[in-house]
Protein backbone atom coordinates (compact mmCIF):
# COMPACT_ATOMS: atom_id res chain seq x y z
CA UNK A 1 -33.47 -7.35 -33.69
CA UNK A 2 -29.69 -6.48 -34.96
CA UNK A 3 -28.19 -5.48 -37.87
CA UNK A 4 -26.00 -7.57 -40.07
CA UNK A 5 -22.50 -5.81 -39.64
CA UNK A 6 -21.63 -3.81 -42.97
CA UNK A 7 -17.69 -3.33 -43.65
CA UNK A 8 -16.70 -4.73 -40.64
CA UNK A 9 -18.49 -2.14 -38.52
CA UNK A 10 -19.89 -3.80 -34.95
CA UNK A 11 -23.83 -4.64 -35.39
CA UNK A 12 -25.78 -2.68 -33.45
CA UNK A 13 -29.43 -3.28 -31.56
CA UNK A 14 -32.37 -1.64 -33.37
CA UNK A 15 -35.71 -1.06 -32.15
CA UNK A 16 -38.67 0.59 -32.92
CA UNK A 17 -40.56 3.17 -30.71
CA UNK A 18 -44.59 2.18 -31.44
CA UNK A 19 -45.96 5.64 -30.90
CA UNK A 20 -43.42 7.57 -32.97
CA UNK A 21 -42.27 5.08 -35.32
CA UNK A 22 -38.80 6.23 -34.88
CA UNK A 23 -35.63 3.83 -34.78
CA UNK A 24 -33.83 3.44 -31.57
CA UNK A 25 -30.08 2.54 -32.50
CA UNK A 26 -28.00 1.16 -29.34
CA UNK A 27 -24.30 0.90 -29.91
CA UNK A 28 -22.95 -2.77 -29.72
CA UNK A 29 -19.81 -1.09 -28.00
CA UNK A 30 -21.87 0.46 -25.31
CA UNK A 31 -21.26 -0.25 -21.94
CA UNK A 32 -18.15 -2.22 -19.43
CA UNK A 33 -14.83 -2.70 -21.49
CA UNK A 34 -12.96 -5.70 -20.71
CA UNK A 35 -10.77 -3.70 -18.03
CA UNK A 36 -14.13 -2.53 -16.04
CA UNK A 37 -15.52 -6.10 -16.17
CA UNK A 38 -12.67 -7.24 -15.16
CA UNK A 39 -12.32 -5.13 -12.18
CA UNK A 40 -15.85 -4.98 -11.26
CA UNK A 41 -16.05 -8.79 -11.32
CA UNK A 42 -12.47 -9.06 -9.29
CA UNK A 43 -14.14 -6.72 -6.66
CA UNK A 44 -17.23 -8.65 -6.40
CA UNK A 45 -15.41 -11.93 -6.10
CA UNK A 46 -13.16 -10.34 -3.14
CA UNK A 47 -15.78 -8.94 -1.56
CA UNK A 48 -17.09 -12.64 -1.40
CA UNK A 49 -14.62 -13.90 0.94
CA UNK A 50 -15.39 -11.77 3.16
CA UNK A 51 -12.84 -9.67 5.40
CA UNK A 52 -11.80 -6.32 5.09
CA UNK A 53 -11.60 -5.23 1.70
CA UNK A 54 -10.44 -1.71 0.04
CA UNK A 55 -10.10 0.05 -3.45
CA UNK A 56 -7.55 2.19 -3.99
CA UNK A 57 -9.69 5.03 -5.28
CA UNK A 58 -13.09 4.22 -7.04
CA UNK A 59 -12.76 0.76 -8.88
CA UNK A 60 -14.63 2.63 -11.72
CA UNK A 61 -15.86 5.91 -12.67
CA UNK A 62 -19.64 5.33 -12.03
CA UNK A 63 -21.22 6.28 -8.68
CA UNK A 64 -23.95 3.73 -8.69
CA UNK A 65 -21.86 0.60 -9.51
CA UNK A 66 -19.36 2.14 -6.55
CA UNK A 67 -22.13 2.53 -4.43
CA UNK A 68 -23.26 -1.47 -5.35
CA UNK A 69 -20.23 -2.43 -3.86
CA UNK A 70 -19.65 -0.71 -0.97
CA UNK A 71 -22.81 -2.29 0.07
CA UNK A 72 -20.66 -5.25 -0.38
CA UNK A 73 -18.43 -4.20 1.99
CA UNK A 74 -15.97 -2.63 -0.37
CA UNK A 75 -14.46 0.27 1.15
CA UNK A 76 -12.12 3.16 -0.59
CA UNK A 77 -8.84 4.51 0.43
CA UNK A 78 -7.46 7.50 -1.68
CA UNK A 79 -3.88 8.61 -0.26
CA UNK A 80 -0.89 6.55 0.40
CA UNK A 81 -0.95 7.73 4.73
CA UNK A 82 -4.02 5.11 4.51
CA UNK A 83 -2.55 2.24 2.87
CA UNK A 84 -1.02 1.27 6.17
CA UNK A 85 -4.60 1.03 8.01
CA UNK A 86 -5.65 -1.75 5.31
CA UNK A 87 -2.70 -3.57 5.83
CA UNK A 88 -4.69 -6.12 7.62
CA UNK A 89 -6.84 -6.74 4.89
CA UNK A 90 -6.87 -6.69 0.98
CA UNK A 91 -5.98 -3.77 -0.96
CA UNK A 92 -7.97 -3.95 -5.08
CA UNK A 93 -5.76 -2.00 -7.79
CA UNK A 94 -8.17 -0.36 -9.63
CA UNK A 95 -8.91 -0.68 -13.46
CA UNK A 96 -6.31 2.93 -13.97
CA UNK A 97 -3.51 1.38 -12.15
CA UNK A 98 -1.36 3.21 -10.00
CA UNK A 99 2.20 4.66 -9.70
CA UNK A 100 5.08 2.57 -9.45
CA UNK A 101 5.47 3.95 -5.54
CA UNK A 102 2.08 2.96 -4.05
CA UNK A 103 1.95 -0.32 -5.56
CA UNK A 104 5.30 -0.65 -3.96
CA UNK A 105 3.53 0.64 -0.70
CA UNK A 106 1.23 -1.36 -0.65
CA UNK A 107 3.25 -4.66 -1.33
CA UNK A 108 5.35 -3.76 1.84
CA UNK A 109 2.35 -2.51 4.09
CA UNK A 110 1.50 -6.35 4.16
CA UNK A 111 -1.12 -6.57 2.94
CA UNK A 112 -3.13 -8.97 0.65
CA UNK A 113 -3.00 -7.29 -2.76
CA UNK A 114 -5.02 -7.46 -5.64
CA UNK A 115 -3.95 -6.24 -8.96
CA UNK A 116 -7.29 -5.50 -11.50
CA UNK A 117 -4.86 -3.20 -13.70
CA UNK A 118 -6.58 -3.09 -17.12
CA UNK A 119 -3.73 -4.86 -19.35
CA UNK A 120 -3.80 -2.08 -21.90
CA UNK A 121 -2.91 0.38 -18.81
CA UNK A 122 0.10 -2.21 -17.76
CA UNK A 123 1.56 -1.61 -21.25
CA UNK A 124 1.76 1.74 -21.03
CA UNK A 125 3.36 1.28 -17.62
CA UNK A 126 6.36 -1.10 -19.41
CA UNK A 127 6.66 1.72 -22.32
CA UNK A 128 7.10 4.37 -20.02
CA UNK A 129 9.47 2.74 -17.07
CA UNK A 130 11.75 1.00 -20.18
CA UNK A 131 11.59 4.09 -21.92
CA UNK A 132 12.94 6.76 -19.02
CA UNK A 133 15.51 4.74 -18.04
CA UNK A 134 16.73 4.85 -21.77
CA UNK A 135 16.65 8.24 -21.15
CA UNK A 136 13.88 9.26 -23.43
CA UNK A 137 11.53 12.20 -22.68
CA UNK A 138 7.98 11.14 -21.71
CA UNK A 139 5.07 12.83 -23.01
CA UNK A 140 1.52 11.16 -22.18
CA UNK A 141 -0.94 12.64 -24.32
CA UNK A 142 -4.21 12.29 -21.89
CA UNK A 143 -6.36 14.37 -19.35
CA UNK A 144 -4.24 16.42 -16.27
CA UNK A 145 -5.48 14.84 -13.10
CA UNK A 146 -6.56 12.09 -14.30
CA UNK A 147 -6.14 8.43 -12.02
CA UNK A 148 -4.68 6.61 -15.30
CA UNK A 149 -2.52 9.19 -16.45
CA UNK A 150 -1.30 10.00 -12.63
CA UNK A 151 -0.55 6.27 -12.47
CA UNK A 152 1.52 6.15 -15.49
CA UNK A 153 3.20 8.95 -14.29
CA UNK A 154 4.46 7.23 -11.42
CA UNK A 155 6.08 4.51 -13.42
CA UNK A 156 8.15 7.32 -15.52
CA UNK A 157 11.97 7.48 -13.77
CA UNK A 158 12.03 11.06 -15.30
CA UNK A 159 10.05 14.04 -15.07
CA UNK A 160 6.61 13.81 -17.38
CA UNK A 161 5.09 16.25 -19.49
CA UNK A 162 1.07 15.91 -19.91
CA UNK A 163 -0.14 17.63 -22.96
CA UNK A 164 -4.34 17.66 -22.78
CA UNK A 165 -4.88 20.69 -25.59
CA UNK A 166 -3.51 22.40 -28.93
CA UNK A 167 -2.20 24.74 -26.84
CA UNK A 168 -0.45 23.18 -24.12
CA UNK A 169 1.21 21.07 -27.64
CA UNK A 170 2.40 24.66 -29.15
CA UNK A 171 3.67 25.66 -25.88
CA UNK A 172 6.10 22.60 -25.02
CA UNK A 173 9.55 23.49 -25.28
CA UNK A 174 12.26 20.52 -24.69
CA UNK A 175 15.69 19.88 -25.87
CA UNK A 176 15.06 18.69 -29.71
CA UNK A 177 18.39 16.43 -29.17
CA UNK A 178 16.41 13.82 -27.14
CA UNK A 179 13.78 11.44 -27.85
CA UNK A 180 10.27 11.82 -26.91
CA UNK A 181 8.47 8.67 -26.20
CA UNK A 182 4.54 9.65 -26.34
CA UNK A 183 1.83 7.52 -25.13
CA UNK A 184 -1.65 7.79 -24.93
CA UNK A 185 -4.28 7.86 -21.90
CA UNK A 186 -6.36 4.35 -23.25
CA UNK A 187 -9.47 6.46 -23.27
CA UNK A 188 -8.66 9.64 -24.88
CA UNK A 189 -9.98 11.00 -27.95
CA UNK A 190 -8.40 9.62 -31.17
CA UNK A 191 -8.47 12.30 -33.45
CA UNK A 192 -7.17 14.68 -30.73
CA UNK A 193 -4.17 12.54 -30.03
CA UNK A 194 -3.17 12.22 -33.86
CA UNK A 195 -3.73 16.47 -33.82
CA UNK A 196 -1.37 16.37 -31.09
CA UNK A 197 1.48 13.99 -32.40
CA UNK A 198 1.57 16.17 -35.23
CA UNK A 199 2.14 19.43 -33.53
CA UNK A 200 4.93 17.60 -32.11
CA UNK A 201 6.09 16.11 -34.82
CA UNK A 202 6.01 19.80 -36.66
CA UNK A 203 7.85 21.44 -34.10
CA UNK A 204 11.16 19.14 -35.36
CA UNK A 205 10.70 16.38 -32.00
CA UNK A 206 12.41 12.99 -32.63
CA UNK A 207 9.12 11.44 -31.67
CA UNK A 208 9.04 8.05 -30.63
CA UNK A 209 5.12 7.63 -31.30
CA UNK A 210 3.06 4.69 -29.21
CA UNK A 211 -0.43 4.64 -30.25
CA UNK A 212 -1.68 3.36 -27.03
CA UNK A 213 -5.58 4.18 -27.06
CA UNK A 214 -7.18 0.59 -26.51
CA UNK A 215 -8.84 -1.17 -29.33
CA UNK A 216 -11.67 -1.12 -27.08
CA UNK A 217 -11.93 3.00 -27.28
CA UNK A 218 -11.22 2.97 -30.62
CA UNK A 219 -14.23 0.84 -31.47
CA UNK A 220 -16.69 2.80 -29.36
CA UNK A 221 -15.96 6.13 -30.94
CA UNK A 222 -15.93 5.02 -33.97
CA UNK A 223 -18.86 3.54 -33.52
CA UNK A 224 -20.61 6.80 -31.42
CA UNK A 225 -19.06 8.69 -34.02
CA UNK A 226 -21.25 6.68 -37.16
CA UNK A 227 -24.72 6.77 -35.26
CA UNK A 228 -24.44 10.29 -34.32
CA UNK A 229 -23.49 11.25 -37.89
CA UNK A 230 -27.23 9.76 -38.71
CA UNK A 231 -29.19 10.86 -35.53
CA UNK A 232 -31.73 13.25 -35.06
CA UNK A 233 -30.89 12.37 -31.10
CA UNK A 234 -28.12 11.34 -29.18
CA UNK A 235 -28.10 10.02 -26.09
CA UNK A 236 -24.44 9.07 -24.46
CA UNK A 237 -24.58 7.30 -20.50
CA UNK A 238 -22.42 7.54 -18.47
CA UNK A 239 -20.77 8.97 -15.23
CA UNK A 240 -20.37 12.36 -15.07
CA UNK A 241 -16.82 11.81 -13.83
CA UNK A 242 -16.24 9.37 -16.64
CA UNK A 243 -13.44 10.65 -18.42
CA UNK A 244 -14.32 8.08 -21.93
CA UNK A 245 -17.81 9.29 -21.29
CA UNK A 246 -17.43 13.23 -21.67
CA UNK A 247 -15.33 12.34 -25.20
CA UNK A 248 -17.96 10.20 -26.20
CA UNK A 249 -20.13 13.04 -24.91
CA UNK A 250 -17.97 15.55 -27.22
CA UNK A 251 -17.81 13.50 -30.25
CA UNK A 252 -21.54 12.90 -30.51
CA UNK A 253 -22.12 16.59 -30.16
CA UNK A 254 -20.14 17.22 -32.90
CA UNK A 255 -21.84 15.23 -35.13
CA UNK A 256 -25.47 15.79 -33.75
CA UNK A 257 -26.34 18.73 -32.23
CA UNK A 258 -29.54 17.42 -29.88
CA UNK A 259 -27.20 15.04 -28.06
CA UNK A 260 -27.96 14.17 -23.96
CA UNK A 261 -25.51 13.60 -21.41
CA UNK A 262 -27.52 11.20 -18.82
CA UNK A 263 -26.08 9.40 -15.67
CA UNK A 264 -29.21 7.14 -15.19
CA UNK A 265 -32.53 7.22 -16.88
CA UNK A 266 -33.85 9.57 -14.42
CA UNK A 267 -31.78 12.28 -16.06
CA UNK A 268 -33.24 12.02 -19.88
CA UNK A 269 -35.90 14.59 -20.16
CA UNK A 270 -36.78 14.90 -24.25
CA UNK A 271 -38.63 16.78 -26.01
CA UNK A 272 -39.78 15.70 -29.33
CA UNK A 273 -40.57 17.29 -32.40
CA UNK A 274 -42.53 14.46 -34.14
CA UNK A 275 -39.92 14.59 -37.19
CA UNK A 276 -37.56 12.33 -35.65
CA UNK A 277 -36.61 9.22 -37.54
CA UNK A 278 -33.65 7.96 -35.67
CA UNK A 279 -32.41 8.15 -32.00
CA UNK A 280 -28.96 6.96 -31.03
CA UNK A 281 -27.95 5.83 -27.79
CA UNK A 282 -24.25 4.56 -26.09
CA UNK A 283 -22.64 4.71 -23.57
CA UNK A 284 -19.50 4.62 -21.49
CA UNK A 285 -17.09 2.08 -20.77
CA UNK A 286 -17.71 2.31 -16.97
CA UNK A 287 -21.58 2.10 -17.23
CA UNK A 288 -23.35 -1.14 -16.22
CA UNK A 289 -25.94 -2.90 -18.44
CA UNK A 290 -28.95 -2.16 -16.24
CA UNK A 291 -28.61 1.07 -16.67
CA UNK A 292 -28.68 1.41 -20.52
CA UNK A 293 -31.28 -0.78 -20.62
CA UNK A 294 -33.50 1.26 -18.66
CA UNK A 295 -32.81 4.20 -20.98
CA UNK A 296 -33.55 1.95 -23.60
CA UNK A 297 -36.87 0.97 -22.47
CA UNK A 298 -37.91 4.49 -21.75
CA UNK A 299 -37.01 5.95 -25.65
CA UNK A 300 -38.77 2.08 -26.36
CA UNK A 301 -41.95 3.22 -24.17
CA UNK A 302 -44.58 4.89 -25.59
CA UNK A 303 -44.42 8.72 -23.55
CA UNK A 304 -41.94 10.60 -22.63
């Protein structure tokens, strides 16, 4: 059964384990974003046709649903010296995007390309190309290394400064006299970004402040955020190189301290106590709906 939705807070599925008698609470928001669907779906589709088919990079950050469709033929290039070699095929934009120079690449290797760019990603990419070329200063406030935030790198026309941390904020030192126009990566950690704006802002910056984290992400911690705050256990799923999943990871933890980082349901080992009353589970926006339902059926089942 599912809750009625209090104060405009998503409704999320509650079940009862028959042994225990504890709740299970499953986060509405858990699970594929609109970007992953999209992407995942767009792959699946391709892959249909037949032909040679590529992803630049993994279409998602989830080994199993990567390893789905390379069974479907979808194949993974990572570096721009292999774009040429798929010229004779189609080329999939993943869900991150990419810089401004290998989607140019690719457009003039030939071959057939397919753009699954979440659309909350593209608007950063505008921001940050209209932005540079005014001359502004670009700061993206996300993880170093990551694909999104190396892809909206590449649409920047001047150099880019990643700040990740409190201290990497303290430590940036520009001239005050020019504008900084600061994005977000779409998956980073809300409260963290607002910490880090107002460092900034502190430290005298003209700031130029785009609150870019996707309704989406704002909505699933949020929501993590609320069930943890009442758990006795928390159980986030995800990727393990799921960027959205490690802050939903962190967030939990900081509101319940018996919270589990799984990939699949093979991973959850618990231990009860017998005096829990509540056990909270979500997940990541990369992680498919077969797989948090089999770690729903096994806090559902009866043993552990």
């Amino acid at each position: 059964m599912t809750t009625e939705p209090k104060n405009n807070e998503a409704a999320e599925q509650i079940d009862i384990n028959p042994k225990y008698g504890f709740r299970i609470v499953t986060a509405k928001t858990a699970g594929f974003c609109f970007g992953v669907t999209n992407a995942v779906d767009t792959a699946i589709r391709e892959a249909g046709k037949g032909g040679k088919l590529v992803t630049y990079g993994p279409i998602i950050h989830n080994e199993n649903v990567v390893e789905d469709l390379r069974k479907k033929g979808v194949g993974i290039i990572n570096t721009p010296e292999e774009i040429p070699a798929a010229s004779d095929g189609t080329i999939i934009i993943r869900s991150h995007g990419v810089p401004k120079a290998i989607y140019e690449a690719m457009e003039k290797s030939g071959a057939h390309v397919v753009d699954a760019t979440c659309p909350f990603v593209q608007r950063i990419h505008r921001i940050v190309e209209d932005a540079s070329a005014k001359g502004e200063k670009i700061v993206i406030i996300g993880n170093h290394g990551h694909a999104e935030v190396e892809g909206t790198t590449g649409w920047s026309s001047t150099p880019v400064t990643v700040i990740e941390t409190q201290e990497e904020a303290e430590a940036f030192e520009e001239d005050r006299s020019v504008p900084l126009c600061v994005v977000s990566q779409t998956t980073f950690n809300e409260a963290k970004f607002k910490d880090l704006v107002a460092t900034l802002k502190r430290k005298g910056y003209n700031t130029n402040v785009n609150e870019t984290i996707c309704y989406a992400t704002h909505e699933r911690q949020s929501e993590a955020r609320r069930i943890a705050k009442q758990a006795d256990i928390m159980i986030v799923v995800g990727g393990k190189g799921s960027s959205n999943t490690a802050k939903l990871y962190e967030i939990c933890r900081a509101e319940c301290e018996r919270t589990y980082f799984v990939q699949t349901v093979d991973d959850l080992k618990l231990s009860l106590t017998g005096s829990e009353k509540l056990i909270g589970i979500t997940a990541g926006a990369s992680t498919p709906k077969n797989i948090i339902e089999e770690v729903q059926n096994r806090v559902r089942g009866t043993d552990f």
